[in-house]
Protein backbone atom coordinates (compact mmCIF):
# COMPACT_ATOMS: atom_id res chain seq x y z
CA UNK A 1 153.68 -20.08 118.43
CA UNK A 2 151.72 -19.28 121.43
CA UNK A 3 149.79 -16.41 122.53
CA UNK A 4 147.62 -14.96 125.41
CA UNK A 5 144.58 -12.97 124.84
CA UNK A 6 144.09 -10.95 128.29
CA UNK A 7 140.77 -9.12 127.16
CA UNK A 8 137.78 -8.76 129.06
CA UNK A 9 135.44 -7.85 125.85
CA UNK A 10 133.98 -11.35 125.32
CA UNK A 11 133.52 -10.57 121.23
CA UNK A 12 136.96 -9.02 120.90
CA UNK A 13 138.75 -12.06 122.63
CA UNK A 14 137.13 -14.18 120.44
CA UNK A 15 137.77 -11.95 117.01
CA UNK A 16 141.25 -11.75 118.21
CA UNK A 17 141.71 -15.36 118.96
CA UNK A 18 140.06 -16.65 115.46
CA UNK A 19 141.91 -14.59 113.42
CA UNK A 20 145.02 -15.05 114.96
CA UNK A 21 144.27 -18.98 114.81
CA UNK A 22 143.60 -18.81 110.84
CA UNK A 23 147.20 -16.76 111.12
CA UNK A 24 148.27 -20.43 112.91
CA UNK A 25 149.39 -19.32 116.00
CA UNK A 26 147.93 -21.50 119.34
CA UNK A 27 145.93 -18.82 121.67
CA UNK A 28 144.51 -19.42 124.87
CA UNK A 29 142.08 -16.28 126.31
CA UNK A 30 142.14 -15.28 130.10
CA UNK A 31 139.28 -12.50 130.82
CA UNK A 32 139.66 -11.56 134.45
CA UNK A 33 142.91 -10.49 136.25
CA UNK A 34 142.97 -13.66 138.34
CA UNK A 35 142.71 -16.00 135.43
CA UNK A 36 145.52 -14.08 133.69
CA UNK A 37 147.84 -14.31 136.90
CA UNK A 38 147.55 -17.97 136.69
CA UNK A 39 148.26 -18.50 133.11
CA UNK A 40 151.48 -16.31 132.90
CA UNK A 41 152.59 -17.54 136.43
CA UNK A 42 151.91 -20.96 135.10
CA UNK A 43 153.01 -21.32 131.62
CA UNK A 44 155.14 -19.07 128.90
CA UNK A 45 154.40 -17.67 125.66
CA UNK A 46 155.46 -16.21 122.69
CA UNK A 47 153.22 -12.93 122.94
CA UNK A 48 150.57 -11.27 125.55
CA UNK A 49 148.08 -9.34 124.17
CA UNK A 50 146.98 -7.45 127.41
CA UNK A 51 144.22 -5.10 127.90
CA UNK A 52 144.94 -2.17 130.56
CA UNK A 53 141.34 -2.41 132.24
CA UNK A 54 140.53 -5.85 133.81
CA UNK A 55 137.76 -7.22 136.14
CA UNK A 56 139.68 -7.97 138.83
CA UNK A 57 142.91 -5.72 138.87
CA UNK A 58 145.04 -3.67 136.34
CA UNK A 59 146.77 -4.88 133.22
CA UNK A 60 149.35 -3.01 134.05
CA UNK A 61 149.99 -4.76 137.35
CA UNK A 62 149.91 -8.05 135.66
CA UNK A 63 152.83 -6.92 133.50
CA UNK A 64 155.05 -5.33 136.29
CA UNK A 65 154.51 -8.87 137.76
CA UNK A 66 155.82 -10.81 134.77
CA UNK A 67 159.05 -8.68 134.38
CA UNK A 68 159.59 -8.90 138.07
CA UNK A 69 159.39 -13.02 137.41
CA UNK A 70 162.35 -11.89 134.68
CA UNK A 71 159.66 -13.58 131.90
CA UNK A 72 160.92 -12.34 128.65
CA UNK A 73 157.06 -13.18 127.18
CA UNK A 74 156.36 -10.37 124.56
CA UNK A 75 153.72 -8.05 125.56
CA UNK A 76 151.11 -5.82 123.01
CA UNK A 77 149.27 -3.84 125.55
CA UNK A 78 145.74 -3.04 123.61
CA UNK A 79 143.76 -0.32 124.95
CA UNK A 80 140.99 2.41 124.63
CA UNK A 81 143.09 4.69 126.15
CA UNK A 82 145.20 6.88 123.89
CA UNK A 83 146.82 8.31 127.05
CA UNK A 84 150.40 8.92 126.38
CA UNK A 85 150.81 8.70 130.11
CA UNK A 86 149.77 4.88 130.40
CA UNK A 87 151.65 4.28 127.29
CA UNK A 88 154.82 5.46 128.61
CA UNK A 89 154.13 3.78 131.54
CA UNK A 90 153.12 0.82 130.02
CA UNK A 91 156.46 0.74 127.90
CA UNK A 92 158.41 1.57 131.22
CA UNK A 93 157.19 -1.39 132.63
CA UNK A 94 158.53 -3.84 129.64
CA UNK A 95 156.04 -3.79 127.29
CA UNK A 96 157.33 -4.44 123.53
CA UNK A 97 154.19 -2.47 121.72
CA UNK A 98 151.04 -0.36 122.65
CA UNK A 99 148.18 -0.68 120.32
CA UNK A 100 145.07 1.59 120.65
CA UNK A 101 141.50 0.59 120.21
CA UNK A 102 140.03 -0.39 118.10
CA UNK A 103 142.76 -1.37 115.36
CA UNK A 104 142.57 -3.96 112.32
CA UNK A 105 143.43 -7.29 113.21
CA UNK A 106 145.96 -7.71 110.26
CA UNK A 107 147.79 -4.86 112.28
CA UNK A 108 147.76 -6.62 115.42
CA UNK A 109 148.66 -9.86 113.90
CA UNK A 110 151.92 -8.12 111.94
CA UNK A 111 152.89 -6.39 115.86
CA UNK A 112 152.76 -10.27 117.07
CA UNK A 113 155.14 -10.93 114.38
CA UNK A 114 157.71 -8.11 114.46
CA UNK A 115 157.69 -9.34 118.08
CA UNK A 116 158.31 -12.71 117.96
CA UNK A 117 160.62 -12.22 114.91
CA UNK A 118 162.35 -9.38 117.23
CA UNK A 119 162.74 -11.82 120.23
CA UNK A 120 163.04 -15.13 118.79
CA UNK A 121 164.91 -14.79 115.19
CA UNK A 122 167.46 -11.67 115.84
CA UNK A 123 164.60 -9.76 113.62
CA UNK A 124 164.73 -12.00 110.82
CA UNK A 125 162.21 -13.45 108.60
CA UNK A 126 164.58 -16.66 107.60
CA UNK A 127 166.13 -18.60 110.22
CA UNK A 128 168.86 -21.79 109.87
CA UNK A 129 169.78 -25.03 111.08
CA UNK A 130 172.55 -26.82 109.31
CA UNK A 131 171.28 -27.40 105.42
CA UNK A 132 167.31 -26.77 106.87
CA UNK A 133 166.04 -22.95 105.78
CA UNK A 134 163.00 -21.85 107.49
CA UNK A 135 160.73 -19.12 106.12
CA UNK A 136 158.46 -18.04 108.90
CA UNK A 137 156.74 -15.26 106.97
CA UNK A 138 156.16 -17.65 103.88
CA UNK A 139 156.22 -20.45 106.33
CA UNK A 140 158.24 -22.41 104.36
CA UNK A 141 161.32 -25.01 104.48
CA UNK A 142 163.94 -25.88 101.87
CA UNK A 143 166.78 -28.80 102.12
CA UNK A 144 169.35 -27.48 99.75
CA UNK A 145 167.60 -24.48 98.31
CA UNK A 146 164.27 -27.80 97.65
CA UNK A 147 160.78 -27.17 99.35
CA UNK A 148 159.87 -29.45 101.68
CA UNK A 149 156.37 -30.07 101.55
CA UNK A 150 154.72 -29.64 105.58
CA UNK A 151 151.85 -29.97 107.16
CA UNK A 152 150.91 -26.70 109.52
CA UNK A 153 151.72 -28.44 112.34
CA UNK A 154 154.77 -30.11 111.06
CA UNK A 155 156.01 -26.55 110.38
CA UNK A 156 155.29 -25.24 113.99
CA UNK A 157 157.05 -28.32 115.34
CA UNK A 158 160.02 -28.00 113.12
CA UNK A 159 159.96 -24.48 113.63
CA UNK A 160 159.77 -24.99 117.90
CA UNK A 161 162.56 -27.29 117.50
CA UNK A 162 165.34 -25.01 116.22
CA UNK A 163 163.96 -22.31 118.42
CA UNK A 164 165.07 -24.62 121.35
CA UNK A 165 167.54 -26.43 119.18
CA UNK A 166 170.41 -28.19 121.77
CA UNK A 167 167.38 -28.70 124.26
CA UNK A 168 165.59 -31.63 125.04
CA UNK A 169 162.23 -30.76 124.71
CA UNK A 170 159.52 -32.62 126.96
CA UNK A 171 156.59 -34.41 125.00
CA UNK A 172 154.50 -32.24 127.38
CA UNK A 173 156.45 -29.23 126.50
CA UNK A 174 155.39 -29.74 122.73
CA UNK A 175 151.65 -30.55 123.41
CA UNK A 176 151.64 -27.55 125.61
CA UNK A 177 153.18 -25.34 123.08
CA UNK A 178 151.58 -26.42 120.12
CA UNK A 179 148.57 -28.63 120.63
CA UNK A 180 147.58 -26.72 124.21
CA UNK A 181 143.58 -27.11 124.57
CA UNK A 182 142.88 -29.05 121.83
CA UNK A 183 144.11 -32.08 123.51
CA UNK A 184 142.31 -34.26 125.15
CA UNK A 185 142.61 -35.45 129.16
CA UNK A 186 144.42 -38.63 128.74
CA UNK A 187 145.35 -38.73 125.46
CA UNK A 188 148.90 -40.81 124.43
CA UNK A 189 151.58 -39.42 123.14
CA UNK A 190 151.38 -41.86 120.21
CA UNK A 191 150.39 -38.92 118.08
CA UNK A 192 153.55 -36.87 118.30
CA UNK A 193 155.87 -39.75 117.35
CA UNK A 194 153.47 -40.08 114.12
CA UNK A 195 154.71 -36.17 113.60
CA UNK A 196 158.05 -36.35 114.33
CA UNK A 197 158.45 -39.62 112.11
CA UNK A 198 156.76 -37.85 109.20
CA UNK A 199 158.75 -34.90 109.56
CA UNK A 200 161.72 -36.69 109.91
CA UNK A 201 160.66 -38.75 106.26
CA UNK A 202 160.49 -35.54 104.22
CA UNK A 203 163.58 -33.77 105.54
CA UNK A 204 165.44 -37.02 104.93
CA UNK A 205 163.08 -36.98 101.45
CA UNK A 206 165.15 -33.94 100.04
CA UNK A 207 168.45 -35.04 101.64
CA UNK A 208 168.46 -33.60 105.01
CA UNK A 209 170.56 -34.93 107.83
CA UNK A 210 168.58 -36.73 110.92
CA UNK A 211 169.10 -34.32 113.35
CA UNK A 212 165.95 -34.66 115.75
CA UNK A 213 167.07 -37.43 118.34
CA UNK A 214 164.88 -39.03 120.60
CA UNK A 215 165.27 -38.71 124.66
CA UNK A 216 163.97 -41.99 125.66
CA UNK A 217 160.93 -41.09 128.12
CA UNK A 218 161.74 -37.71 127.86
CA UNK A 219 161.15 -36.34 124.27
CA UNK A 220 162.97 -34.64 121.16
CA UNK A 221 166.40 -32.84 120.73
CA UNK A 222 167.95 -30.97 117.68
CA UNK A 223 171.00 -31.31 117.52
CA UNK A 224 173.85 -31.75 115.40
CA UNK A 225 175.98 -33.88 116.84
């Protein structure tokens, strides 16, 4: 899952960003209004954590924009300002949650959750493809009620998969999503066929189906047919 820290407090980004990461969820942090206009005109993401007050321009602004681009990004609005007037207005304008400083990060990170789950999984916890059953609050898959055993990012790229299941999903679509900066310039691809072949192994391991198909030069689609 990705996410997009819009805070200018240098320390909170960053508290918000590590914990989040330890919660594994791929976070990029934009601190001025013009670096957070490029990001969300640029890319997409699971969740925006936006602060109201930005160097730069309003939070608020940057929102209206993204809902104007019909974007259907979730958006936490965090904010020092328990001013039921920017709250409303702030909810008006398409936010899904407004969370008032300061706040425990274990709060924050369930709000990210009850989004995604909201937005993504019809507000469920367990999600299905075929024979696969995905916990994404125990982050867990069974094949025929047996654990598969994955890696972190296996999971995420299983996970990504049935999200977009019926889609072919670009290689650079996948790094993007689930590798984003911790790639390297010029690095092959060689590294996400080595996933998708060991994810592939164990599914097949507890009797799954192959349903992740190749797109030659392309990427990966889910699908069952």
């Amino acid at each position: 899952m990705k996410l997009l820290i819009i805070e200018d407090e240098k320390e909170l980004a960053v508290s918000i960003m590590t914990y989040l990461r330890q919660e594994d969820y791929s976070c990029e942090v934009a601190q001025t209004y013009k670096e957070a206009l490029g990001k969300i005109e640029n890319w997409e993401y699971d969740c925006i954590i936006l602060d109201i007050t930005l160097p730069g321009g309003s939070g608020l602004r940057l929102l209206q924009n993204l809902r104007e681009d019909k974007k259907s990004d979730g958006v936490i609005i965090i904010s020092a300002k328990n001013s039921i007037t920017d709250r409303i207005q702030g909810l008006k304008l398409g936010a899904d949650d407004y969370l008032v400083k300061p706040f425990h990060l274990s709060e924050l990170a369930a709000r990210v959750a009850a989004i995604i789950r909201r937005k993504k999984h019809d507000g469920n916890n367990t999600i299905f493809f075929q024979e696969i059953k995905v916990d994404t609050l125990a982050k867990e898959v069974s094949v025929h009620d047996k654990m598969v055993d994955l890696t972190r990012r296996e999971f995420q790229l299983l996970l990504y998969l049935i999200e977009n299941k019926s889609k072919v999903v670009p290689k650079n679509a996948l790094i993007d999503h689930l590798w984003n900066e911790e790639m390297g310039q010029g690095e092959s691809f060689d590294f996400i066929y080595t996933h998708i072949k060991n994810l592939r192994k164990k599914l097949q391991q507890q009797g799954c189906n192959d349903y992740i198909k190749s797109v030659y030069g392309i990427g990966y689609k889910l699908t069952s047919k």
